[in-house]
Protein backbone atom coordinates (compact mmCIF):
# COMPACT_ATOMS: atom_id res chain seq x y z
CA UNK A 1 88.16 -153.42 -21.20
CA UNK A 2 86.52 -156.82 -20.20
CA UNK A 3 84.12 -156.71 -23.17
CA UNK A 4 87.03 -155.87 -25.01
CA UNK A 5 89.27 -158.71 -23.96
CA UNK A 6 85.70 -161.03 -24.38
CA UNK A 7 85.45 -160.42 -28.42
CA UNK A 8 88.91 -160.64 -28.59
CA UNK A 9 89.05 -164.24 -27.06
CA UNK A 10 85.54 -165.01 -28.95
CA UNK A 11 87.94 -164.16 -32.70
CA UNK A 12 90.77 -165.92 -31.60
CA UNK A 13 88.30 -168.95 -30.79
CA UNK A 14 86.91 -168.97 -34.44
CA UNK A 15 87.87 -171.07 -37.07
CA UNK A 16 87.45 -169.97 -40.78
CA UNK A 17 86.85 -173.17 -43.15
CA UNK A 18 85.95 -172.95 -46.77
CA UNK A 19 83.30 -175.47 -47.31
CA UNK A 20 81.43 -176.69 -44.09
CA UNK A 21 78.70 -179.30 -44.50
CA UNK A 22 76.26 -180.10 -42.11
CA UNK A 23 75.44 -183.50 -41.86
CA UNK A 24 77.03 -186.77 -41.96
CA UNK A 25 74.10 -188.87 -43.34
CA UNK A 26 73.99 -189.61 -47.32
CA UNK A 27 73.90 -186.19 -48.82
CA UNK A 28 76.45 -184.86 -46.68
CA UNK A 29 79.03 -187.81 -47.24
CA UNK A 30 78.15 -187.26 -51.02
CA UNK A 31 78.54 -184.57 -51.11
CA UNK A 32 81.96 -183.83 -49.40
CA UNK A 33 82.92 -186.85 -51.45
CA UNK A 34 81.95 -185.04 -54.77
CA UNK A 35 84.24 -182.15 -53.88
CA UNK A 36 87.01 -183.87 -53.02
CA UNK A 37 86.46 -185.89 -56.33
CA UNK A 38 87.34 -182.73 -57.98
CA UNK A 39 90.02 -181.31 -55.53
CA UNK A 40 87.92 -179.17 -53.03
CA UNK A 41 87.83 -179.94 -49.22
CA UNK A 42 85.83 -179.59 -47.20
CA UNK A 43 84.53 -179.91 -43.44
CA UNK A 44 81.29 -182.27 -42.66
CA UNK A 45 79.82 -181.76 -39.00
CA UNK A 46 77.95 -184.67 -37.96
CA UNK A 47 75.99 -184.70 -34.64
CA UNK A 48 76.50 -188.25 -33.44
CA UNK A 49 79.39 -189.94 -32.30
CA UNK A 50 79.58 -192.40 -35.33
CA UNK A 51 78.76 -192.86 -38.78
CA UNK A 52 75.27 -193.68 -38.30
CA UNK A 53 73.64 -197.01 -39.78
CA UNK A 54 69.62 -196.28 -38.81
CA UNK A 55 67.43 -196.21 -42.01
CA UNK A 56 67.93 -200.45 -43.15
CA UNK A 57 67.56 -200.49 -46.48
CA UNK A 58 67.69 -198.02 -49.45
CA UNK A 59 66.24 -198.91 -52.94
CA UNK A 60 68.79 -197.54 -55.58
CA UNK A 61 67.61 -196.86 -59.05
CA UNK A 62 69.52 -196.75 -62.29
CA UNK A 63 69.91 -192.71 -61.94
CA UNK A 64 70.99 -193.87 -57.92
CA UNK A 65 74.09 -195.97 -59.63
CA UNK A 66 74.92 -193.51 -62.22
CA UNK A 67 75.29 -191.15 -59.34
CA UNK A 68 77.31 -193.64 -57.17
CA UNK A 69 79.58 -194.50 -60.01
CA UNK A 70 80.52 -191.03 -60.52
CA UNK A 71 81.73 -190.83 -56.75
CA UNK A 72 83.86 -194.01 -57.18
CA UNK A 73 81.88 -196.00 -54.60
CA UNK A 74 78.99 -197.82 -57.23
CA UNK A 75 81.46 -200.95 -57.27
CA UNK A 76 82.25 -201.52 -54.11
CA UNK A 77 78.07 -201.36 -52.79
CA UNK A 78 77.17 -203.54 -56.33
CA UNK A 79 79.54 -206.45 -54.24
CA UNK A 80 76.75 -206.78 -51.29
CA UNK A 81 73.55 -206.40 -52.92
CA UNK A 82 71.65 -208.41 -55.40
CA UNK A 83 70.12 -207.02 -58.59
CA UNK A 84 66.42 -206.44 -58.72
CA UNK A 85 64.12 -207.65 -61.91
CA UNK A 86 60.66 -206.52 -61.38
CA UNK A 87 58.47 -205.02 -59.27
CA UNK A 88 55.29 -206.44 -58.71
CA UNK A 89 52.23 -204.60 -56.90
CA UNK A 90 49.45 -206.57 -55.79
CA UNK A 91 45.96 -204.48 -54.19
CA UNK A 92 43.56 -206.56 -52.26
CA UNK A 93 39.79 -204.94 -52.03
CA UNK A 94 37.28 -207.09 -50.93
CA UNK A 95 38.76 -210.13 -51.27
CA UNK A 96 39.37 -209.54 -55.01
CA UNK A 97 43.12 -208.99 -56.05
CA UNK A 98 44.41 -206.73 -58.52
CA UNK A 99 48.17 -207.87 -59.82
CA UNK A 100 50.71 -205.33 -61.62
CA UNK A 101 53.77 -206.36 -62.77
CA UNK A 102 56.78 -204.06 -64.25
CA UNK A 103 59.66 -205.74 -65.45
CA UNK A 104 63.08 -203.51 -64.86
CA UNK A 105 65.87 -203.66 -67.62
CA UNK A 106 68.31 -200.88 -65.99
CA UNK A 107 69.81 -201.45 -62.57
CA UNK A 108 68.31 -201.55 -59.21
CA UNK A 109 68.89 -202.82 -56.12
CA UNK A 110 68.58 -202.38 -52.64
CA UNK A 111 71.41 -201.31 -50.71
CA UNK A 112 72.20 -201.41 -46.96
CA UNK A 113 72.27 -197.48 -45.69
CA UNK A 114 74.87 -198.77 -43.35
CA UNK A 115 77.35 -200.45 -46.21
CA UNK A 116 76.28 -196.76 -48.70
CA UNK A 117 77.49 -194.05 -45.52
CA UNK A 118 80.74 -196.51 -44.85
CA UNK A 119 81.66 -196.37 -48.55
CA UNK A 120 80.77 -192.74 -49.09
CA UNK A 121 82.72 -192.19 -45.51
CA UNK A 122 85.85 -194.44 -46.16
CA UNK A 123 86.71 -192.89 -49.50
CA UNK A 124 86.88 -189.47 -47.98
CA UNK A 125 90.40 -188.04 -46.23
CA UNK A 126 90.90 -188.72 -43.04
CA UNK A 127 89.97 -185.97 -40.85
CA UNK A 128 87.12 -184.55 -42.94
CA UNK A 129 84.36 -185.79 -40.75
CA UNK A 130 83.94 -184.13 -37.31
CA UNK A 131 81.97 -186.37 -34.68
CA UNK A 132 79.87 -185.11 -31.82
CA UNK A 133 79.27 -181.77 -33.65
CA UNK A 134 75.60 -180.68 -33.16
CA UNK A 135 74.86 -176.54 -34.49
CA UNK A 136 72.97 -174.35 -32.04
CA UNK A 137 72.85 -171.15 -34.51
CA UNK A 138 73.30 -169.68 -37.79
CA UNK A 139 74.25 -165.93 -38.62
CA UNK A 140 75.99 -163.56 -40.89
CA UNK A 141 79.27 -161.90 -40.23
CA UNK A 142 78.45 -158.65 -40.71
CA UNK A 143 81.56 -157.57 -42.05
CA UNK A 144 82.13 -160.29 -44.63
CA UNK A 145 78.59 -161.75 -45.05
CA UNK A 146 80.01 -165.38 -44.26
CA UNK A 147 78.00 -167.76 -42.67
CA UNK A 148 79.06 -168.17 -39.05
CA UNK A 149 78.18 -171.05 -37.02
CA UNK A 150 78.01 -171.77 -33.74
CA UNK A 151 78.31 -175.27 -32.03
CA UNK A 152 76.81 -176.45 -29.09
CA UNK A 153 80.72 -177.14 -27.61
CA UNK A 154 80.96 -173.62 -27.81
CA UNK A 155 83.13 -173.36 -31.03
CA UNK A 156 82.70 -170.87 -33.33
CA UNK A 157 83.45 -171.66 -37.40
CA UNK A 158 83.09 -169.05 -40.34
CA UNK A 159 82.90 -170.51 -43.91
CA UNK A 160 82.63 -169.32 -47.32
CA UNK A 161 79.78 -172.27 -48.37
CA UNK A 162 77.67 -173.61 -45.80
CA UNK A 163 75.81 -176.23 -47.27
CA UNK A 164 72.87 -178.49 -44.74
CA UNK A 165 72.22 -181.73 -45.30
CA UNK A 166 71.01 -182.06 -42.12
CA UNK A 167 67.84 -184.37 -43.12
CA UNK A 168 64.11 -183.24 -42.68
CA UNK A 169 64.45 -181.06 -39.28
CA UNK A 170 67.04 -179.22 -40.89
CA UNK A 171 68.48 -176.03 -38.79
CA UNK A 172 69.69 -175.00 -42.23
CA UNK A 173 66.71 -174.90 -44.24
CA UNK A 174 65.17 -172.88 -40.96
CA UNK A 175 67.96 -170.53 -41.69
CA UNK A 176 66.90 -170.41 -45.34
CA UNK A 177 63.79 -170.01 -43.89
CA UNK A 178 61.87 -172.33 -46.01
CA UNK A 179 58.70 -173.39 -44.91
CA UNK A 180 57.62 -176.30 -42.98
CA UNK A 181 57.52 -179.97 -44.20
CA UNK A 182 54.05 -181.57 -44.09
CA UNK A 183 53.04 -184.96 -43.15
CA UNK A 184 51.14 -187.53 -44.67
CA UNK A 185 48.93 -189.40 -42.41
CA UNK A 186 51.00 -191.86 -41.67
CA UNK A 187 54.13 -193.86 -40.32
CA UNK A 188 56.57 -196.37 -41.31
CA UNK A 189 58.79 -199.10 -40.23
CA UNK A 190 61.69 -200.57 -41.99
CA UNK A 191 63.67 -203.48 -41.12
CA UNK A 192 65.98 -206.75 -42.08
CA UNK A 193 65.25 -210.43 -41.61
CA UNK A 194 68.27 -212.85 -41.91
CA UNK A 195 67.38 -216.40 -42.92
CA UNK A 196 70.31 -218.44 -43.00
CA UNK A 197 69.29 -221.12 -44.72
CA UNK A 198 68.39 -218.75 -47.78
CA UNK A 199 64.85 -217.08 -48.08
CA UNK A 200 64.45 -218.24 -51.39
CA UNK A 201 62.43 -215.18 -52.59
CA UNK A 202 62.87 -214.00 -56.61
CA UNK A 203 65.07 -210.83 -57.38
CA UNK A 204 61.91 -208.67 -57.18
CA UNK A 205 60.21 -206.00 -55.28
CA UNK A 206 57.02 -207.15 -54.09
CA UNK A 207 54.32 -204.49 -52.81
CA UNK A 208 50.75 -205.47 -51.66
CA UNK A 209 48.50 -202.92 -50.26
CA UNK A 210 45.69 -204.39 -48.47
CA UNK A 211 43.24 -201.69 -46.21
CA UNK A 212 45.20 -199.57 -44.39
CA UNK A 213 48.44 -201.34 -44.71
CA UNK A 214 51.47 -201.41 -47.33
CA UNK A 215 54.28 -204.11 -47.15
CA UNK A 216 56.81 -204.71 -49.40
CA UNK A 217 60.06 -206.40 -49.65
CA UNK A 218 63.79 -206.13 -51.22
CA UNK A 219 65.85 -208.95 -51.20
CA UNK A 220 69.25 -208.06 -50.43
CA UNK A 221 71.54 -210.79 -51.02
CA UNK A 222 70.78 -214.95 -50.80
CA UNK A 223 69.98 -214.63 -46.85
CA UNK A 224 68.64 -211.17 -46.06
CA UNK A 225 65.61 -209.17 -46.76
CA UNK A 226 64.99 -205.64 -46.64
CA UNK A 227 61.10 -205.06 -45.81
CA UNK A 228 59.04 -201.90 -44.96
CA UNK A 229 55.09 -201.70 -43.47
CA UNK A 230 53.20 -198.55 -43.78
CA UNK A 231 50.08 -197.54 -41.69
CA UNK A 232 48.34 -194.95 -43.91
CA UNK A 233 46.06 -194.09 -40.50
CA UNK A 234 47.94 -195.34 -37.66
CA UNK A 235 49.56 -192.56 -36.05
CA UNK A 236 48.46 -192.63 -32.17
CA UNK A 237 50.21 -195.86 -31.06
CA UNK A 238 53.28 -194.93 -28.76
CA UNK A 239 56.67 -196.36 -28.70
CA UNK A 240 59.13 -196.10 -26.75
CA UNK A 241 61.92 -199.01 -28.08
CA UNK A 242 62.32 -201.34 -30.22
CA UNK A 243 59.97 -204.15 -28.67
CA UNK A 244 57.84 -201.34 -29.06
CA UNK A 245 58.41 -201.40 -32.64
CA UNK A 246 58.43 -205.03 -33.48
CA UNK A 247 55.21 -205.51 -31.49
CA UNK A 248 53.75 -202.65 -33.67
CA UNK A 249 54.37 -204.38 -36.86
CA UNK A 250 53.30 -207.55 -35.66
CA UNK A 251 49.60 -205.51 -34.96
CA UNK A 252 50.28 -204.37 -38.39
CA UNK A 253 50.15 -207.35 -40.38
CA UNK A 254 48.06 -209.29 -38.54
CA UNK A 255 45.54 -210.21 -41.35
CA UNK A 256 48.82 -210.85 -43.95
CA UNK A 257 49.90 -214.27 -44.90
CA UNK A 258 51.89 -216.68 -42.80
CA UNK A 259 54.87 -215.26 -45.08
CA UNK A 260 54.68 -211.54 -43.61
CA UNK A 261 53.69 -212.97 -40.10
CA UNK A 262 56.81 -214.66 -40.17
CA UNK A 263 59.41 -212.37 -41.58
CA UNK A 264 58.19 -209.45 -38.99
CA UNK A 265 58.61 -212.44 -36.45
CA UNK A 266 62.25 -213.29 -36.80
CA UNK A 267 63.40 -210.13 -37.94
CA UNK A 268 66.46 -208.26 -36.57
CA UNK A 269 64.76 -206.16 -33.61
CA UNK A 270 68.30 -203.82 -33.43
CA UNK A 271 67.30 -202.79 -37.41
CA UNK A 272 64.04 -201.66 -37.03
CA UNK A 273 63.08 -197.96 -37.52
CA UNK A 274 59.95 -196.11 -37.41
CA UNK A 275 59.21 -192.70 -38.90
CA UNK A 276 56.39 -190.30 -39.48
CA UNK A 277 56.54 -189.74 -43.46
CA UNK A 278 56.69 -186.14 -44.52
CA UNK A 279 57.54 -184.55 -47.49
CA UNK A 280 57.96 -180.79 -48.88
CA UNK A 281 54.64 -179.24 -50.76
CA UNK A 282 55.68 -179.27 -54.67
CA UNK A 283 55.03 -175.54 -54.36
CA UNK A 284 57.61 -175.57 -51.91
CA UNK A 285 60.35 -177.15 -54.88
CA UNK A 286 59.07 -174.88 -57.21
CA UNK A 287 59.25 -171.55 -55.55
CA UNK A 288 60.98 -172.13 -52.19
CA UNK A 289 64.73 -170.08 -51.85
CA UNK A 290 67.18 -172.48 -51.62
CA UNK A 291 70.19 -169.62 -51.52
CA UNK A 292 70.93 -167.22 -48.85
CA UNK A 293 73.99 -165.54 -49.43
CA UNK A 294 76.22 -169.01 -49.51
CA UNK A 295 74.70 -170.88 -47.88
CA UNK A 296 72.67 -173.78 -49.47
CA UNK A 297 70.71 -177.44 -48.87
CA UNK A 298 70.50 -180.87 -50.33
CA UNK A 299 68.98 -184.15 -49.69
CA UNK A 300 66.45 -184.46 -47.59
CA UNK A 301 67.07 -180.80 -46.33
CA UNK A 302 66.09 -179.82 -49.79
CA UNK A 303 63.34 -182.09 -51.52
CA UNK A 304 62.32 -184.21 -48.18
CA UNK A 305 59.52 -186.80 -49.65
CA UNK A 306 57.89 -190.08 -49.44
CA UNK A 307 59.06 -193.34 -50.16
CA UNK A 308 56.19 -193.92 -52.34
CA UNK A 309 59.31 -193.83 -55.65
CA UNK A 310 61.78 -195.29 -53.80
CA UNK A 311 63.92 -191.62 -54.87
CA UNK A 312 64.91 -190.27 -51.53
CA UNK A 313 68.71 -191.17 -51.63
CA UNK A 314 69.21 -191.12 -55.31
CA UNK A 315 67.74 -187.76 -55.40
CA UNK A 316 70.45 -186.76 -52.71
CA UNK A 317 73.26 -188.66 -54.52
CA UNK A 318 72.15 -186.64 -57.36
CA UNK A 319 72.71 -183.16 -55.64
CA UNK A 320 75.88 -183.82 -54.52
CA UNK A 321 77.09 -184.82 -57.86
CA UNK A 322 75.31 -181.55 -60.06
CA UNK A 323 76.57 -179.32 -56.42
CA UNK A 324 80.27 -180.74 -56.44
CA UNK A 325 80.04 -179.56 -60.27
CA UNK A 326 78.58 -176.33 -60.21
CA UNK A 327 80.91 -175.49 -57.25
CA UNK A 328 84.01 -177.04 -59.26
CA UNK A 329 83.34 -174.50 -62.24
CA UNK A 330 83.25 -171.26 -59.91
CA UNK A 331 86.09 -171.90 -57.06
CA UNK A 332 87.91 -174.34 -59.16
CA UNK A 333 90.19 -177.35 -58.10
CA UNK A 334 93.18 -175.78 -56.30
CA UNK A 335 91.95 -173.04 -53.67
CA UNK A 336 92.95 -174.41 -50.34
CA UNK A 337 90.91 -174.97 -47.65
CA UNK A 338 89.73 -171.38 -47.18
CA UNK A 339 89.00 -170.69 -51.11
CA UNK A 340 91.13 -167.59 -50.37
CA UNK A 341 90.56 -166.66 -54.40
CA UNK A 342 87.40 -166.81 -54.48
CA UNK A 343 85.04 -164.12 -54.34
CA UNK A 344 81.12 -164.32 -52.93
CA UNK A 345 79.55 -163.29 -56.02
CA UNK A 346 81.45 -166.39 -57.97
CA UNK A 347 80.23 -168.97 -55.16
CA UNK A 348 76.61 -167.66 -55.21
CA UNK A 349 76.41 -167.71 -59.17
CA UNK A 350 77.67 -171.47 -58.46
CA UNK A 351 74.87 -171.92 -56.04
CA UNK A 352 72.46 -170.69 -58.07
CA UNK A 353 73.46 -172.79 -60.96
CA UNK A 354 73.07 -175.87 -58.62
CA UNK A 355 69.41 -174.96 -57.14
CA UNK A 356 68.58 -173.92 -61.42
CA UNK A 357 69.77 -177.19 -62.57
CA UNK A 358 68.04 -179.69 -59.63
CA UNK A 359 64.77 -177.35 -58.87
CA UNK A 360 63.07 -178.76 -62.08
CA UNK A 361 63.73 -182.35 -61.76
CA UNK A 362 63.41 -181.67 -57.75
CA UNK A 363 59.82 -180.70 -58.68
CA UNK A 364 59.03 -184.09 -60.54
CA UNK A 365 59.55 -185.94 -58.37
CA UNK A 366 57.84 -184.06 -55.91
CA UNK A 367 54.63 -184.26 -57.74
CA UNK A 368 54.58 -188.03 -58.79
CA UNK A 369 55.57 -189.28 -54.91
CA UNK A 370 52.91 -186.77 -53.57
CA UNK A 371 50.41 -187.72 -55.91
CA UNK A 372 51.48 -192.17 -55.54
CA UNK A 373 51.19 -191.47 -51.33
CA UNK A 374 47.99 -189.49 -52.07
CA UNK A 375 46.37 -192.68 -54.37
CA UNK A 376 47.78 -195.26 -51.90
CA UNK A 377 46.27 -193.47 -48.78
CA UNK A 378 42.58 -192.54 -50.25
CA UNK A 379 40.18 -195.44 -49.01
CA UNK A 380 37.90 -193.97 -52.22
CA UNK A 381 38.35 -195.16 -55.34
CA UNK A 382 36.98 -192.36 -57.38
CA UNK A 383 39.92 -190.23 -55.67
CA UNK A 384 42.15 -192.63 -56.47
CA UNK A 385 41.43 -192.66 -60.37
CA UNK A 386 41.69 -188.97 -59.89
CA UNK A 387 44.85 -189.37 -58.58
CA UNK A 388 46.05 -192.74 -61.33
CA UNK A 389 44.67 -190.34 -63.97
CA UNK A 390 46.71 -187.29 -63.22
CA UNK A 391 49.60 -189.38 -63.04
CA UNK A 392 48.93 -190.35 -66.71
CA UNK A 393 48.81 -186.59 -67.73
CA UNK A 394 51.79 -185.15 -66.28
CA UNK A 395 53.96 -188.36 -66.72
CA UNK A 396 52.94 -190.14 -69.18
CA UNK A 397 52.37 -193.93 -69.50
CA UNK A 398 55.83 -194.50 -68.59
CA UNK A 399 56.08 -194.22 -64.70
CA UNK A 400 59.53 -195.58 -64.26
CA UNK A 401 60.47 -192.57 -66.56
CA UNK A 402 62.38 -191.07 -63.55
CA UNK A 403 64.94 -193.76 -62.81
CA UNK A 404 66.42 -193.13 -66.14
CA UNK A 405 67.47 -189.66 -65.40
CA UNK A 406 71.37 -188.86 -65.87
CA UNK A 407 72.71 -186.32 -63.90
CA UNK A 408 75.92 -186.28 -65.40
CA UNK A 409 79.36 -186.29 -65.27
CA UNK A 410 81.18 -185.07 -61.99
């Protein structure tokens, strides 16, 4: 009788949602704001207590805005960030330097993560974003086939779509039970830099690689810079905060110009983040299983990769739009919150569509960031023509190629 009463209380403490998304960083945001976009709710369960700002900066690509204007937000983040001309790489060997410049006609710019998650966040309805939710476990309802999931408050919630966007330790993808993300031998630290009497650096993104390390820097508007160091071999030096952090970089750049020395310097310690760069084996995009039942992934959950293309959130922004779409034509605009009409078969055929659609585009970019991080890491330079010259043959002279991609109308 006291079991009884037990799975009785357990039902009655269950909450049945339609579309539960897990993750409140870019891809989650997105996508919840895709599918409202085109009259589905949803639910987003987001572990921390806020909308959170970590990550500084975010280099957005012409396929990045095509994405954001499709959500509604693209002119609202093109008010706080300056556009961006050229790139310019520079590699120093030996005291000889080697200059490349690529002049950009489409858009790009670099956008705060913070200003992107509030605009993504504050055009959704109130009440679709659920703080302080962190997931413990994922099964099947084994009369319905549902994904059930259970939180570490102790709620329980069914839904007819799961979909993770729960970032690069997703519990999602472990569900889907893709395999692990790799690491590439080495770590990163972004940050800002305020100058208030104007930095005075051009609309560009400059890149110099020099030994081990890789700066670069994004201007975001007159009086703020978005930079980023990478260590291709420095992975054994412990932090613990963010003086930590700064006092990293500063090791870091040590044999850079005044210019570098300085920006680290005054930069805004509060900003600064540092992460181990890992990515998802191409083999991975090509043949991984990114549908069990319905239940599905995107962003970084999905295609998690290096910031060698500067892709990472216009990939997810991508997702969300081709996801909200491929949903949109299977459930349609008007099923409630618990897409009562809706059968499993019709959601997984949307899925499926989804993972069809991204998995080949998904796998470009794959390739071309492994095999940039791979030519930028190699001390030799007969790997790295190996490397420059593969590049050639699977993408052609134009390398930019991906940052004209469309993905379409929501």
């Amino acid at each position: 009788l006291k079991q009884s009463l037990r799975s009785e209380n357990i039902i009655s403490q269950m909450e049945e949602v339609g579309i539960l998304i897990v993750g409140g960083g870019i891809a989650g945001l997105a996508t919840s704001l895709a599918l409202h976009r085109k009259g589905i709710k949803s639910v987003v369960l987001e572990r921390a207590e806020q909308v959170r700002s970590e990550g500084a900066g975010i280099g957005t690509l012409t396929n990045g805005w095509r994405a954001l204007d499709q959500l509604g937000v693209g002119h609202r983040l093109r008010l706080t960030s300056l556009l961006i001309h050229k790139a310019r790489t520079m590699l120093i060997e030996n005291g000889k330097t080697q200059e490349f410049v690529l002049t950009i006609a489409d858009e790009a710019r670099c956008i705060k993560r913070n200003d992107l998650v509030e605009a993504l966040a504050d055009a959704l309805p109130q009440g679709t974003i659920r703080f302080g939710s962190q997931i413990v476990s994922i099964n099947e309802d084994q009369t319905t086939s549902f994904p059930v999931v259970q939180l570490s408050n102790g709620k329980t919630i069914k839904a007819k779509i799961l979909i993770g966007c729960d970032g690069a330790n997703s519990v999602v993808s472990d569900y889907l039970q893709l395999g692990p993300r790799k690491a590439f031998s080495c770590r990163a630290v972004r940050g800002f830099t305020n100058y208030p009497n104007g930095h005075g650096f051009p609309q560009e993104l400059l890149r110099i690689k020099k030994g081990n390390i890789l700066v670069g820097r994004l201007p975001l508007t007159e009086n703020q810079v978005f930079w980023f160091l990478v260590h291709m071999q420095d992975n054994h030096y412990k932090v613990e905060d963010q003086e930590s952090i700064a006092n990293l970089c500063l090791k870091w750049v040590d044999e850079m110009s005044q210019e570098w020395k300085e920006m680290v310097k005054i930069c805004n310690v509060e900003s600064l983040s540092l992460t181990h760069l890992r990515y998802r084996a191409p083999s991975e995009i090509m043949l991984g299983k990114f549908r069990r039942g319905t239940v599905t992934v995107a962003g970084d959950a999905m295609h998690v990769m290096g910031p060698f293309l500067g892709q990472g959130g216009s990939a997810a922004l991508e997702d969300a739009v081709v996801l909200a779409r491929c949903l949109a034509r299977k459930v349609g605009p008007d099923q409630g919150d618990l897409l009562k009409d809706c059968s499993m078969r019709s959601i997984e055929e949307g899925i499926d569509e989804y993972v069809k659609e991204r998995r080949m585009r998904l796998l470009g970019l794959s390739v071309q960031t492994y095999l940039t991080g791979r030519s930028l890491q190699t001390p030799s330079k007969v790997v790295r023509l190996m490397f420059i010259v593969l590049l050639v043959l699977l993408f052609g002279r134009d390398q930019i190629r991906h940052t004209k991609y469309d993905c379409g109308r929501l």
